[in-house]
C-alpha atoms as a PDB file:
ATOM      1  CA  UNK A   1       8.090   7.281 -10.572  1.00  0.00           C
ATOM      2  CA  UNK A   2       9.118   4.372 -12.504  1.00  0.00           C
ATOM      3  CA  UNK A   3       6.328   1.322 -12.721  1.00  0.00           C
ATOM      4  CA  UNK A   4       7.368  -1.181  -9.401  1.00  0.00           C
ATOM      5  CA  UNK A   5       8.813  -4.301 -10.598  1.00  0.00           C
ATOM      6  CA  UNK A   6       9.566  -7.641  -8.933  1.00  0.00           C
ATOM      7  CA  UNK A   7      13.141  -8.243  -7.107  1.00  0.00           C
ATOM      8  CA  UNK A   8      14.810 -11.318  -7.371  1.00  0.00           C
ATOM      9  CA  UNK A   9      13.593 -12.503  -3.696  1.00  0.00           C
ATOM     10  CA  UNK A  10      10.333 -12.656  -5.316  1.00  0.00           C
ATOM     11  CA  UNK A  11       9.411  -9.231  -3.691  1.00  0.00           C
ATOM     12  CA  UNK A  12       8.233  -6.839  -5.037  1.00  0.00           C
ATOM     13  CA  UNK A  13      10.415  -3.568  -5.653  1.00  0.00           C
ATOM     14  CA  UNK A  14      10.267  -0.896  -2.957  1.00  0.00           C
ATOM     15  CA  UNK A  15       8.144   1.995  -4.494  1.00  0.00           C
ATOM     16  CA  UNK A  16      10.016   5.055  -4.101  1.00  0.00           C
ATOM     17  CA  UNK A  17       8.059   8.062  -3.120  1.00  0.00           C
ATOM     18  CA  UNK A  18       9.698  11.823  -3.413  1.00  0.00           C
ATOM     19  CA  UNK A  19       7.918  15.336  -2.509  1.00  0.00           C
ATOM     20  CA  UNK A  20       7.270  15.700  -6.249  1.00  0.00           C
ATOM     21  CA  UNK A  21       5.680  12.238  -6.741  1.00  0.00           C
ATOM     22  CA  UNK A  22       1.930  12.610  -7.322  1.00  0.00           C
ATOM     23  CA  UNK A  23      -0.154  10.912  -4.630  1.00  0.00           C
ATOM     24  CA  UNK A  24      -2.725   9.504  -6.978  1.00  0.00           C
ATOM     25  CA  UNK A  25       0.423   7.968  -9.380  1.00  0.00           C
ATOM     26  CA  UNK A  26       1.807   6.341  -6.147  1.00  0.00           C
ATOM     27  CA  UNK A  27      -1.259   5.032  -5.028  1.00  0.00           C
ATOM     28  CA  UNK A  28      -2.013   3.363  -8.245  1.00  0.00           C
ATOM     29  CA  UNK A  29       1.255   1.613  -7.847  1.00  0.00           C
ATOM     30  CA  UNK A  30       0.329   0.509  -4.594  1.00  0.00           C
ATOM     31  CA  UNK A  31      -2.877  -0.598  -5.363  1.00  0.00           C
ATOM     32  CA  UNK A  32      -1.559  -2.784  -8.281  1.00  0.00           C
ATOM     33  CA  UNK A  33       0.975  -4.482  -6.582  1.00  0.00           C
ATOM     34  CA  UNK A  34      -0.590  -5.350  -3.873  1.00  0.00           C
ATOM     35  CA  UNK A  35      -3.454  -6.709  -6.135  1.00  0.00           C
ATOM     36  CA  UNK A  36      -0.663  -8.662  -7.967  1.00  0.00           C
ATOM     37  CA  UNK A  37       1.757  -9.520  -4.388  1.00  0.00           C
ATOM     38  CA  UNK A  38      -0.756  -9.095  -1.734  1.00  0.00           C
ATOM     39  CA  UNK A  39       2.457  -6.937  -0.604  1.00  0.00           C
ATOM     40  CA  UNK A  40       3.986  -3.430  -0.691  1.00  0.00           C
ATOM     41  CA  UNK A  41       7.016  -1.631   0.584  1.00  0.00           C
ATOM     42  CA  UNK A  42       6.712   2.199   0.107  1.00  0.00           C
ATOM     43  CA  UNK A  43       9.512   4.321   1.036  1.00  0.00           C
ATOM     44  CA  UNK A  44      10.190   8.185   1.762  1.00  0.00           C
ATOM     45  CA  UNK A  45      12.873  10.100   2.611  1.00  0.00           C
ATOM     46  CA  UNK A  46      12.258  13.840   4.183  1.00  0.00           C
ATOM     47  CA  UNK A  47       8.470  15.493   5.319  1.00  0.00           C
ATOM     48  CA  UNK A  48       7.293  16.389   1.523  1.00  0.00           C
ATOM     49  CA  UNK A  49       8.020  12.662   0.412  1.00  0.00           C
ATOM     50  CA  UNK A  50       6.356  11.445   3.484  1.00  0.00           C
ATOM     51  CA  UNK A  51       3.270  13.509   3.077  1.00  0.00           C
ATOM     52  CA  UNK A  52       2.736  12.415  -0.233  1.00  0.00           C
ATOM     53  CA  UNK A  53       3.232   8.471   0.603  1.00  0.00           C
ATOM     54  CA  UNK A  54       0.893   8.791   2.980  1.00  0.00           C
ATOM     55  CA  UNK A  55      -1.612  10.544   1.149  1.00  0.00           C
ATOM     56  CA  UNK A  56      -1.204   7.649  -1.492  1.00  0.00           C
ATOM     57  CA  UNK A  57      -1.462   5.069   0.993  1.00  0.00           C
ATOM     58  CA  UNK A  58      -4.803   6.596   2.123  1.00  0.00           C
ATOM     59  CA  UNK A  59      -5.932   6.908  -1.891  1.00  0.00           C
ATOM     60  CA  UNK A  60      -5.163   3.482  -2.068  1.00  0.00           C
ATOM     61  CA  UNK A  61      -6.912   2.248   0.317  1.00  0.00           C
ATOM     62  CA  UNK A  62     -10.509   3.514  -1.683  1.00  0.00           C
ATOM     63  CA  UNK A  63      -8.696   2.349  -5.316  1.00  0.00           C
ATOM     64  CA  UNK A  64      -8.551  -1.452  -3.284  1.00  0.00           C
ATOM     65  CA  UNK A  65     -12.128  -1.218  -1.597  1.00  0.00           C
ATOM     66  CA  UNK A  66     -13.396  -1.822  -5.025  1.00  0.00           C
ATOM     67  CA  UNK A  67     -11.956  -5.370  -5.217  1.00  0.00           C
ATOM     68  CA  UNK A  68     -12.797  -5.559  -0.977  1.00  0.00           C
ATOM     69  CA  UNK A  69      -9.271  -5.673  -0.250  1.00  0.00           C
ATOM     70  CA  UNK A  70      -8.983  -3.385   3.014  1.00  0.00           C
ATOM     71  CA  UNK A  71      -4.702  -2.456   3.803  1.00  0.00           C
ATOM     72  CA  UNK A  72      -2.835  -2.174   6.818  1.00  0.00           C
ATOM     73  CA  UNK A  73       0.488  -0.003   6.954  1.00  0.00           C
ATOM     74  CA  UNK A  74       2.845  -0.706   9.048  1.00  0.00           C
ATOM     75  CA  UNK A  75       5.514   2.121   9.274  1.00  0.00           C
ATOM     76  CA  UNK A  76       9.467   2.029  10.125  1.00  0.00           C
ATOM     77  CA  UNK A  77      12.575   4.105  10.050  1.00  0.00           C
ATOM     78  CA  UNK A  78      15.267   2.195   8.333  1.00  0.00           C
ATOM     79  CA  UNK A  79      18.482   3.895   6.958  1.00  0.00           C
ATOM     80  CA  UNK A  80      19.524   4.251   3.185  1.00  0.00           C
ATOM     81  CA  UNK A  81      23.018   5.178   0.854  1.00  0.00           C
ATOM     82  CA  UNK A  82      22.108   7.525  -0.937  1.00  0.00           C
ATOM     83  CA  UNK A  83      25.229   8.744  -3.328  1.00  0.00           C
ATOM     84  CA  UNK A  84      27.727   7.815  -0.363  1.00  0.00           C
ATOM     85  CA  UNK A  85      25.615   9.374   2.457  1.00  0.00           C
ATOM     86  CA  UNK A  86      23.362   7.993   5.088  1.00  0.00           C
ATOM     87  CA  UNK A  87      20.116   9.216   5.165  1.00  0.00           C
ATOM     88  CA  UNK A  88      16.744   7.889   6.980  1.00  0.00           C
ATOM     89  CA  UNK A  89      13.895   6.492   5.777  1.00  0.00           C
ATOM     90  CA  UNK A  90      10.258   6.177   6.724  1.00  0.00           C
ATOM     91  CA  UNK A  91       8.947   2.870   4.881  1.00  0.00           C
ATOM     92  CA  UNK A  92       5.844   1.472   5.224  1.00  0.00           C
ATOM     93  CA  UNK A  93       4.935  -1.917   4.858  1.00  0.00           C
ATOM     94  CA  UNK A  94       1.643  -2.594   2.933  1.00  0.00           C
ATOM     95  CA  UNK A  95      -0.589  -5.520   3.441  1.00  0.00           C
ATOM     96  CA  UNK A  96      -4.366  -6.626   3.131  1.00  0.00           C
ATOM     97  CA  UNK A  97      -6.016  -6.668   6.625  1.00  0.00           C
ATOM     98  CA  UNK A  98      -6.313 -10.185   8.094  1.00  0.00           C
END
């Protein structure tokens, strides 16, 4: 997993999650951009890649209670090109809890 950077929009890059990704890597990316954005997009493709974006999501969560910044994930199937095929997504949007 490469470190997220910022898109043009201002955005932040979609962190990419895959079955091999390790959860606490992930979640450290999460937890820094949303420091730094107050706004993530994490995306997986297939159960091994969700499993481990959600397991970040939940690690996270405790790296961010540190700095009292409590997330809310919001999840959604959206569909991706992937080498000239379709395939579906599960991303989750990341934000700090009103």
């Amino acid at each position: 997993m490469d470190e997220p950077t910022t898109a043009s929009s201002g955005k932040p890059d979609v962190i990419k999650v895959s079955a091999k990704s390790r959860s606490t890597a992930v979640a450290g990316a999460i937890a820094a951009v949303i420091r730094e954005h107050r706004y993530a997009e994490v995306q997986a493709i297939g159960a091994g890649a969700v499993n481990q974006a959600v397991k970040a999501l939940a690690i996270a969560r405790g790296y961010l209670n540190g700095d009292q910044i409590d997330i809310v994930c919001t999840p959604y199937f959206t569909e991706v090109d992937i080498e000239g095929q379709e395939r579906t997504a599960v991303r989750f949007i990341v934000e700090p809890r009103p």
